[in-house]
N, C-alpha and C. Protein backbone atom coordinates (compact mmCIF):
# COMPACT_ATOMS: atom_id res chain seq x y z
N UNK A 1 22.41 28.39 -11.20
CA UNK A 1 21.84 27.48 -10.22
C UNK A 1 20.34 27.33 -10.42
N UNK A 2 19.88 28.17 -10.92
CA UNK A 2 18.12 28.63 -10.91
C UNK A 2 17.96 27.69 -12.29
N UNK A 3 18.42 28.14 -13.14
CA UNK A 3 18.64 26.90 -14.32
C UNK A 3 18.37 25.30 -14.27
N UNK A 4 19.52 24.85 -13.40
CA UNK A 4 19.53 23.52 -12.82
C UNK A 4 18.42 22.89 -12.32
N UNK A 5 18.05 24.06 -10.71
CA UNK A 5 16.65 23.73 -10.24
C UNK A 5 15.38 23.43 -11.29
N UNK A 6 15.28 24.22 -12.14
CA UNK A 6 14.31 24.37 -12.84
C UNK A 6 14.13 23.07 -13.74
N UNK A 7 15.83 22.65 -14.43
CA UNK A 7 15.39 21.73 -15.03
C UNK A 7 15.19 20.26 -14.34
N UNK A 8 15.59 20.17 -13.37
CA UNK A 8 15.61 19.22 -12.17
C UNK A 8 13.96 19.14 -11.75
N UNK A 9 13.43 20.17 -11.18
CA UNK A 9 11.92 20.66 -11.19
C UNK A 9 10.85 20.06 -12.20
N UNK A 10 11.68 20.55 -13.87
CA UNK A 10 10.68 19.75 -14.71
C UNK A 10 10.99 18.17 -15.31
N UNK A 11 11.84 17.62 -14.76
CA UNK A 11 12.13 16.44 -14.74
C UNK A 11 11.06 15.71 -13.89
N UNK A 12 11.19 16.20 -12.48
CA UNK A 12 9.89 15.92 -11.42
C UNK A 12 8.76 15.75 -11.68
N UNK A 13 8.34 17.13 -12.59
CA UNK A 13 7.07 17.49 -12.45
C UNK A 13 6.42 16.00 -13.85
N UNK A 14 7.21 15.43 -14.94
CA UNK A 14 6.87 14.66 -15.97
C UNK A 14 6.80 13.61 -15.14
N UNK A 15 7.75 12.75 -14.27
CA UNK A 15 7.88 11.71 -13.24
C UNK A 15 7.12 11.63 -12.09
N UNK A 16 7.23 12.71 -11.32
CA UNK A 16 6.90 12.64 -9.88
C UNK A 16 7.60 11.67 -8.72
N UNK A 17 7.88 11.34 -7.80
CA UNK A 17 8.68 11.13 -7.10
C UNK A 17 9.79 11.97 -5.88
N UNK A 18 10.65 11.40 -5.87
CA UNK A 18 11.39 12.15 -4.55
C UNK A 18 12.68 13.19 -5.13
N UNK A 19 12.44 14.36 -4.59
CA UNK A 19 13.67 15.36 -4.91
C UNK A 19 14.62 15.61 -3.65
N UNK A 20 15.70 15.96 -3.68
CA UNK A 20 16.82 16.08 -3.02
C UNK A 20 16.18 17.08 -1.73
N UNK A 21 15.99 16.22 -0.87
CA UNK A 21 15.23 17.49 0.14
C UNK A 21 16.22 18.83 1.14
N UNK A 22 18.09 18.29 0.48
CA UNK A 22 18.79 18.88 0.92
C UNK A 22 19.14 20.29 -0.34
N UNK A 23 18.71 20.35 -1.28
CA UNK A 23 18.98 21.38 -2.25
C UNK A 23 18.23 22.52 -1.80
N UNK A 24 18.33 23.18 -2.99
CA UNK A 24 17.63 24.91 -2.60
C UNK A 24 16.27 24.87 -2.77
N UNK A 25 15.57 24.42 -1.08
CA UNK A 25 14.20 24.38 -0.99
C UNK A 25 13.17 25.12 -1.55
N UNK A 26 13.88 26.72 -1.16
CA UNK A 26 13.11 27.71 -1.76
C UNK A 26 12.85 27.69 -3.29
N UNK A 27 14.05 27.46 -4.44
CA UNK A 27 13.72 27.49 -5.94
C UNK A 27 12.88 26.34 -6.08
N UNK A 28 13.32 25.25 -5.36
CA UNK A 28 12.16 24.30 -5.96
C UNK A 28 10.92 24.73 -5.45
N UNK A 29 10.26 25.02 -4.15
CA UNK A 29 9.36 25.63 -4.15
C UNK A 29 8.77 26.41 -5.10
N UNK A 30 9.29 27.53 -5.53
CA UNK A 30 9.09 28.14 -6.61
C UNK A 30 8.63 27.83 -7.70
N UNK A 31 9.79 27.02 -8.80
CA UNK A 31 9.61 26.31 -9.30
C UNK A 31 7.77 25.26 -9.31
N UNK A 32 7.87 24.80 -8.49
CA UNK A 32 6.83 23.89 -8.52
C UNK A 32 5.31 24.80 -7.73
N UNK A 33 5.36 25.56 -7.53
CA UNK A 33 4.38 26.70 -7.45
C UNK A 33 3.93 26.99 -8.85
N UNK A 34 5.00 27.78 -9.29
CA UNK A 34 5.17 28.06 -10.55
C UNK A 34 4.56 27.09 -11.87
N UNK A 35 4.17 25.83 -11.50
CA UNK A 35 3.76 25.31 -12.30
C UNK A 35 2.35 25.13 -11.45
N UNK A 36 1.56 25.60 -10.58
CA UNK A 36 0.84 25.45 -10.12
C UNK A 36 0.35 24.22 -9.36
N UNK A 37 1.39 23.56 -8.56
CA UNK A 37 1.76 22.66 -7.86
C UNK A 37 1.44 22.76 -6.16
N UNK A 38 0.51 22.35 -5.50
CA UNK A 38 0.42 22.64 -4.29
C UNK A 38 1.61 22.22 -3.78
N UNK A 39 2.22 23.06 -2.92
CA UNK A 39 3.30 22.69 -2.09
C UNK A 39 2.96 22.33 -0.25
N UNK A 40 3.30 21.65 0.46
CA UNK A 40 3.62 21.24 1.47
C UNK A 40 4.82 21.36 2.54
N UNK A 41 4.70 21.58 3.68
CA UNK A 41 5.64 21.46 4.47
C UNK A 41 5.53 20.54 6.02
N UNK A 42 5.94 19.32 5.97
CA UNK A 42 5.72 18.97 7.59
C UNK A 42 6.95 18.58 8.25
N UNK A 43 6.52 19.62 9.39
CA UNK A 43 7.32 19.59 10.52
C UNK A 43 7.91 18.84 11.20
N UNK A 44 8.59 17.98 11.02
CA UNK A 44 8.91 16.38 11.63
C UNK A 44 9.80 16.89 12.80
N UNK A 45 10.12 17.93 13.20
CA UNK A 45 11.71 18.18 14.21
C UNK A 45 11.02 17.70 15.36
N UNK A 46 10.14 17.09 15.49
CA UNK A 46 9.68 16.72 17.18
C UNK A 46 9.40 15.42 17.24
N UNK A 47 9.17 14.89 15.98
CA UNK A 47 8.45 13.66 15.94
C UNK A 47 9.94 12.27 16.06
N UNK A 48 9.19 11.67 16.71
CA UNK A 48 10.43 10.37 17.50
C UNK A 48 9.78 8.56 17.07
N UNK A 49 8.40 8.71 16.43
CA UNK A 49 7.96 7.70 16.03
C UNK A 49 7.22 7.95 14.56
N UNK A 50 6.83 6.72 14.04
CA UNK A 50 5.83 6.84 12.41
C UNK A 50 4.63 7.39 12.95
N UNK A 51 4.03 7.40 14.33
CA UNK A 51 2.36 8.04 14.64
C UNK A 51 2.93 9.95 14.31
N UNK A 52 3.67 9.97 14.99
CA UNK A 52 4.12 11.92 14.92
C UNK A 52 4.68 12.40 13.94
N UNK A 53 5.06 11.28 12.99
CA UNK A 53 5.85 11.90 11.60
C UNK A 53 4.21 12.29 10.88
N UNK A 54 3.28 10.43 10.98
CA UNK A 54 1.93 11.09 10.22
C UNK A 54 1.16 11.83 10.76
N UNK A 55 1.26 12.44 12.15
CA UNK A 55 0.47 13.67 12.25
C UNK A 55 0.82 14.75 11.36
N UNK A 56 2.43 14.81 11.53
CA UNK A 56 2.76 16.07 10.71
C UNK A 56 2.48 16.25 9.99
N UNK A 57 2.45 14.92 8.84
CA UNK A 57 2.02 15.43 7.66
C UNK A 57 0.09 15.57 7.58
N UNK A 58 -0.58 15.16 8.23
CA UNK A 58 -1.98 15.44 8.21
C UNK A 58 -2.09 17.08 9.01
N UNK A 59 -1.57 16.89 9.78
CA UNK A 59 -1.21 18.76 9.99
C UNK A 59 -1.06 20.04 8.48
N UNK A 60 -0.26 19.06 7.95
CA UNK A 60 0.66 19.54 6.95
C UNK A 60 -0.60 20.16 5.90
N UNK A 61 -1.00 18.68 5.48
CA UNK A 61 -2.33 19.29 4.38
C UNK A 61 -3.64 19.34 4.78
N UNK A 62 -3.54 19.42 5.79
CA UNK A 62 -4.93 19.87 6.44
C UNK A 62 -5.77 18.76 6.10
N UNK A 63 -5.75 17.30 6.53
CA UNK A 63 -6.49 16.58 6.40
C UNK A 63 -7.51 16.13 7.50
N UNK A 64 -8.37 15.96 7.24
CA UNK A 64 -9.47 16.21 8.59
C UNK A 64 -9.40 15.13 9.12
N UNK A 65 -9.15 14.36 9.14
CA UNK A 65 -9.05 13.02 10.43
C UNK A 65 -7.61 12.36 10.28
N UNK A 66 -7.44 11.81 11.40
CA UNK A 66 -6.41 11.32 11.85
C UNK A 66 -6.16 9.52 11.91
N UNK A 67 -5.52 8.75 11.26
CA UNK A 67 -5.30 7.49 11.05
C UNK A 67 -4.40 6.83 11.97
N UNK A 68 -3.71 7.22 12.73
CA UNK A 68 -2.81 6.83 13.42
C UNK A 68 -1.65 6.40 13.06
N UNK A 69 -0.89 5.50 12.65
CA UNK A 69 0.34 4.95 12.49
C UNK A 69 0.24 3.92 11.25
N UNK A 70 -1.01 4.14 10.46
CA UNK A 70 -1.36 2.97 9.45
C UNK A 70 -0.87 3.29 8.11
N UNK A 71 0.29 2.45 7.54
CA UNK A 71 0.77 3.43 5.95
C UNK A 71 -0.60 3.47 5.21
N UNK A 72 -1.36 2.22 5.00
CA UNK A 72 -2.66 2.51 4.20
C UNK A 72 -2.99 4.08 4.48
N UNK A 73 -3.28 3.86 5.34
CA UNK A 73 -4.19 5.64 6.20
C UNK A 73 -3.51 6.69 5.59
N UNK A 74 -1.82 6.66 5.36
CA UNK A 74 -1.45 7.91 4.99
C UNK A 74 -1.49 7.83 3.51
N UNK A 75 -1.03 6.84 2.75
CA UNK A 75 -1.45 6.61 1.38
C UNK A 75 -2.46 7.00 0.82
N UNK A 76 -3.61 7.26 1.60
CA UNK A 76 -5.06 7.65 1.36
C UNK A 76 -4.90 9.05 1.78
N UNK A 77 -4.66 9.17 2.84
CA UNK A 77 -4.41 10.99 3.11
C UNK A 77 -3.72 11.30 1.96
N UNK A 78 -2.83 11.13 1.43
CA UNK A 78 -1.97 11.80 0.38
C UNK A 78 -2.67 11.79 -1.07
N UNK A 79 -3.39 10.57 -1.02
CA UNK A 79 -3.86 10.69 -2.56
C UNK A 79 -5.15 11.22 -2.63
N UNK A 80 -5.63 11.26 -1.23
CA UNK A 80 -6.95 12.30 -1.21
C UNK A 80 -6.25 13.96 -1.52
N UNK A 81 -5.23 14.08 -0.65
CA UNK A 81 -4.70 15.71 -0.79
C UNK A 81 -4.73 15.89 -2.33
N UNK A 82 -3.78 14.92 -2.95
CA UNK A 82 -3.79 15.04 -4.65
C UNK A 82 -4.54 15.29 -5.25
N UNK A 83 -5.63 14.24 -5.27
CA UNK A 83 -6.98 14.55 -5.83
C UNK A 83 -7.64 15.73 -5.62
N UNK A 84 -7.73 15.92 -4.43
CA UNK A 84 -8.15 17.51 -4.18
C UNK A 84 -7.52 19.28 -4.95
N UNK A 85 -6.60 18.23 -5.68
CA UNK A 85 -5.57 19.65 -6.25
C UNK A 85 -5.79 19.46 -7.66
N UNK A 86 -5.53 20.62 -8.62
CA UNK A 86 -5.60 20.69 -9.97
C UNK A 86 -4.76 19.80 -10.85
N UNK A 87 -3.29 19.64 -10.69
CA UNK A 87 -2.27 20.05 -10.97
C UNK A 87 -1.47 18.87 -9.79
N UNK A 88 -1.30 19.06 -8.80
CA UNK A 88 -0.72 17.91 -8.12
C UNK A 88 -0.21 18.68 -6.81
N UNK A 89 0.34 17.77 -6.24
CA UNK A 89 1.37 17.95 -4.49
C UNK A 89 2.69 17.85 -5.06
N UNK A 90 3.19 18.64 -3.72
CA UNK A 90 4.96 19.07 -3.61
C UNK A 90 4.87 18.68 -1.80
N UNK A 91 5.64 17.89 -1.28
CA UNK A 91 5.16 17.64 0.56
C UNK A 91 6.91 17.56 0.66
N UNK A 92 7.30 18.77 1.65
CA UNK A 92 8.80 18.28 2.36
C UNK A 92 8.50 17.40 3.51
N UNK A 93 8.90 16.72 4.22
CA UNK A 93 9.23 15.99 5.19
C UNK A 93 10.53 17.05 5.65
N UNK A 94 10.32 18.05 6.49
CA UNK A 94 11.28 18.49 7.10
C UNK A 94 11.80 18.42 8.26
N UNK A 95 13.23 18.32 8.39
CA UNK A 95 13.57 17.72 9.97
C UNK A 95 13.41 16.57 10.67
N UNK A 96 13.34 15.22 9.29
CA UNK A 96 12.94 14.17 9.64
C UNK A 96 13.98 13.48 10.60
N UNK A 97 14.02 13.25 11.83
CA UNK A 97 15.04 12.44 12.46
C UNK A 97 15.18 10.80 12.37
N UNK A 98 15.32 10.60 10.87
CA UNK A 98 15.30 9.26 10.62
C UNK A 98 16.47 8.35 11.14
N UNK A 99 17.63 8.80 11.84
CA UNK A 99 18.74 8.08 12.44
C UNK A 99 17.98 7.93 13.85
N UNK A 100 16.57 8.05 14.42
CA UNK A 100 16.28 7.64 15.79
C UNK A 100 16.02 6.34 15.19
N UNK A 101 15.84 5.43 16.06
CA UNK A 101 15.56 3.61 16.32
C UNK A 101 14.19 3.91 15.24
N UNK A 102 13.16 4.13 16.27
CA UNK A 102 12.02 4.07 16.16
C UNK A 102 11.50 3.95 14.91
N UNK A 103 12.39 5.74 14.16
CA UNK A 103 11.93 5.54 12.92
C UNK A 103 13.04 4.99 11.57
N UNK A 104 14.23 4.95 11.91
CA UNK A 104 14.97 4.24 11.60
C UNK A 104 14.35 2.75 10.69
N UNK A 105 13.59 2.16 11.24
CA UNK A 105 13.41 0.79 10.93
C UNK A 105 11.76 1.03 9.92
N UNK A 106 11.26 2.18 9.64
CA UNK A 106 10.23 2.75 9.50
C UNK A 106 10.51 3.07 7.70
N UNK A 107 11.85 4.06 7.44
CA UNK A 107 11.84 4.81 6.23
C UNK A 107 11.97 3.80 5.27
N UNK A 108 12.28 3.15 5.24
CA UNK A 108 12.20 1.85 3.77
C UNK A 108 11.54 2.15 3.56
N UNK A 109 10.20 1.82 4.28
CA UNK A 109 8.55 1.28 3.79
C UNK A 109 7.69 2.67 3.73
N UNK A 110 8.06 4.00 4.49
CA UNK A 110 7.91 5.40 4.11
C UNK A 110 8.26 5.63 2.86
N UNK A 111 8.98 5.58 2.84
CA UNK A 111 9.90 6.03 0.94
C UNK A 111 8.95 5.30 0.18
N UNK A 112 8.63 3.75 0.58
CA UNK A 112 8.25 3.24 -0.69
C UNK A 112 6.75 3.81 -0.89
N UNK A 113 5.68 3.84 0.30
CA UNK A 113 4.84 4.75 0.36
C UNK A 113 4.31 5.60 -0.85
N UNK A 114 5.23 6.61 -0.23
CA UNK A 114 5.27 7.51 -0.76
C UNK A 114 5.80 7.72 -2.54
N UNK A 115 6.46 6.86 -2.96
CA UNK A 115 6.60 6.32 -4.34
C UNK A 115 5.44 5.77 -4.67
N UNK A 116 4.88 5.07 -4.05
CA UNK A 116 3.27 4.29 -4.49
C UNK A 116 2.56 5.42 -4.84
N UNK A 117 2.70 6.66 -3.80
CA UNK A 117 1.74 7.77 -4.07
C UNK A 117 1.90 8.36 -5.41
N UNK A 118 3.44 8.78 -6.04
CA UNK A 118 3.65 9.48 -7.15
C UNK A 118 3.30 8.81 -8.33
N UNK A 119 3.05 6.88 -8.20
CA UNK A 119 2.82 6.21 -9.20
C UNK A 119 1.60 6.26 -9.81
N UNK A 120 0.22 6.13 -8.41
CA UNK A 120 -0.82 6.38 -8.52
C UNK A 120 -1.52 7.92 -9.18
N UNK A 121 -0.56 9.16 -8.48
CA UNK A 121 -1.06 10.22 -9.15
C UNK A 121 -0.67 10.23 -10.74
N UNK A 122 0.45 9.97 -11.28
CA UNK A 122 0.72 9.70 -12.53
C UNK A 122 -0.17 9.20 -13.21
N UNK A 123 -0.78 7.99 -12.56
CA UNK A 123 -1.82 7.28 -13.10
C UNK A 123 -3.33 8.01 -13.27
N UNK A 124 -3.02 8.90 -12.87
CA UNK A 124 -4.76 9.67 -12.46
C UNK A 124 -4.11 10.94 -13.35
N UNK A 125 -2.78 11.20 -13.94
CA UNK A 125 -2.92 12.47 -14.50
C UNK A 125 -2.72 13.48 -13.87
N UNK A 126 -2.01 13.17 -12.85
CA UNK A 126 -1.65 14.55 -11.79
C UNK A 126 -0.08 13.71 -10.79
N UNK A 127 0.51 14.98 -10.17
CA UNK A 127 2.09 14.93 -9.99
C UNK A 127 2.14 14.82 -8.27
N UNK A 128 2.75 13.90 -8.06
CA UNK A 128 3.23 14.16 -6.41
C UNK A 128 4.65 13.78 -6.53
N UNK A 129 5.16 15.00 -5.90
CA UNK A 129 6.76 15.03 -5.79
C UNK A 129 6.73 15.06 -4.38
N UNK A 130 8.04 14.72 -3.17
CA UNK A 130 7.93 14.44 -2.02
C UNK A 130 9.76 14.71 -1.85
N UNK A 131 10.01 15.61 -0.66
CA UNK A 131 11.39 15.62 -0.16
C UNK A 131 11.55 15.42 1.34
N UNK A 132 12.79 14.34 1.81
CA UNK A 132 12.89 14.31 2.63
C UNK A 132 14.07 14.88 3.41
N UNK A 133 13.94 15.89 4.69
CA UNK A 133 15.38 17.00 4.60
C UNK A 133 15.51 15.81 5.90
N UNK A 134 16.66 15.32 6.24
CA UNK A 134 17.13 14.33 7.15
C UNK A 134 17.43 15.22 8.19
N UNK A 135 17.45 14.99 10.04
CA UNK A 135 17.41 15.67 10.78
C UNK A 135 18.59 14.93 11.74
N UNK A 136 18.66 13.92 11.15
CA UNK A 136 19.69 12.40 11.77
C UNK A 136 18.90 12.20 13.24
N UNK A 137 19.39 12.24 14.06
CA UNK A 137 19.20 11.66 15.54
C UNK A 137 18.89 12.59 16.33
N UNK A 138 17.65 12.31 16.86
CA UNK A 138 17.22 13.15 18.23
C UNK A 138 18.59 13.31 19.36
N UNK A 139 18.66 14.63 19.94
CA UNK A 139 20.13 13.92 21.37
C UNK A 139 19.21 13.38 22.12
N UNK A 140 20.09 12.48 22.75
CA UNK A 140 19.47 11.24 24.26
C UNK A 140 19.03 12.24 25.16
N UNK A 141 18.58 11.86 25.69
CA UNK A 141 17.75 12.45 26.80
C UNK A 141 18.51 12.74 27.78
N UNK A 142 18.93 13.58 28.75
CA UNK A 142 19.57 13.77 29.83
C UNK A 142 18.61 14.00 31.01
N UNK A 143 19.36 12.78 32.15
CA UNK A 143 19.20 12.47 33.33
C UNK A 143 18.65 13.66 33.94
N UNK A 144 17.59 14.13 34.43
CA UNK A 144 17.09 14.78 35.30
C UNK A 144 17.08 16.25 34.83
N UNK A 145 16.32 16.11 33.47
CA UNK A 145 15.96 17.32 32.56
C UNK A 145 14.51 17.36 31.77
N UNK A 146 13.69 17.74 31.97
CA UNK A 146 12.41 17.64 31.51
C UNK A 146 12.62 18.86 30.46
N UNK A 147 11.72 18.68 29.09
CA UNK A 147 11.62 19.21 27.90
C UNK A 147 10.03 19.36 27.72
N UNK A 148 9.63 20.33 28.00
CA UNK A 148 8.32 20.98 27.32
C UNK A 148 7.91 20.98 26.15
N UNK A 149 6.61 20.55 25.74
CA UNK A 149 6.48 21.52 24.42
C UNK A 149 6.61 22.60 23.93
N UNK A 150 5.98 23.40 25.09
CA UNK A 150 6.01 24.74 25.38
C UNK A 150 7.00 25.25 25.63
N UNK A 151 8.65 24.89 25.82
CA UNK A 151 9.41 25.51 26.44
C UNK A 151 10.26 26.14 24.81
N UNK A 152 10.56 27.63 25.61
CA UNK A 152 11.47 27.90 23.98
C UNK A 152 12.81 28.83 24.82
N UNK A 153 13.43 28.56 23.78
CA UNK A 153 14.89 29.25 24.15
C UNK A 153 15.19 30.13 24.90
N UNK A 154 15.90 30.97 25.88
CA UNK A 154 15.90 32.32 25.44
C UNK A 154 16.56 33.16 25.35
């Protein structure tokens, strides 16, 4: 299996583009560490629109200002993160709930994004690979139940 990843990994790393964000996160991690690849992780399990998916990811790589909901804005966050790296970006999109409405009508033009990004780093001589782990649909909201940020299991 480690085999596979790996050669799957260096397929990526010559291309750049999108990897199976449902495979074995951890080897590709690895993997693309291993080639000295900044890796990424953003948190999407909360986010219900394109403004909270791109916080996550400006969360994600620690980008110092915030663009709001503008693909330009994140296109630039991402290829600033790149540039900032030796070697290139690895960014999961984890827990993306792309079966909500909101963002539903959103991932076309995300995906393509984010392909613009791997084209451009190619072009500059450096790698952005990008996975998206699907989270499907937020549940509906139930009638006379309030949800915290703060609130956790117990």
């Amino acid at each position: 299996m480690v085999n596979s990843i790996d050669k799957q990994v260096q397929k990526l790393i010559s291309q750049g583009g999108e990897f199976d964000g449902q495979s074995d996160l951890d080897a590709v991690k690895a993997s693309l560490e291993g080639a000295e690849i900044a890796c990424y992780r953003a948190d999407c399990s909360k986010a219900r629109n394109r403004s909270a998916v791109f916080r996550a990811v400006v969360k994600a790589v620690d980008y110092p200002e915030f663009f709001g909901s503008s693909f330009d804005g994140l296109y630039d966050c991402l290829n600033d993160t790149v540039a900032d790296q030796r070697v290139g970006v690895g960014i999961l999109l984890d827990d993306l709930h792309s079966a909500d409405p909101d963002l539903e009508k959103d991932m076309s033009r995300l995906v393509d994004v984010l392909n613009e990004v791997a084209d451009h780093a190619r072009d500059q001589g450096k790698v952005f690979v990008f996975g998206i782990k699907h989270g499907g649909k937020h549940p509906e909201a139930v009638p006379g139940v309030v949800h915290n940020w703060s609130e956790t299991p117990s």
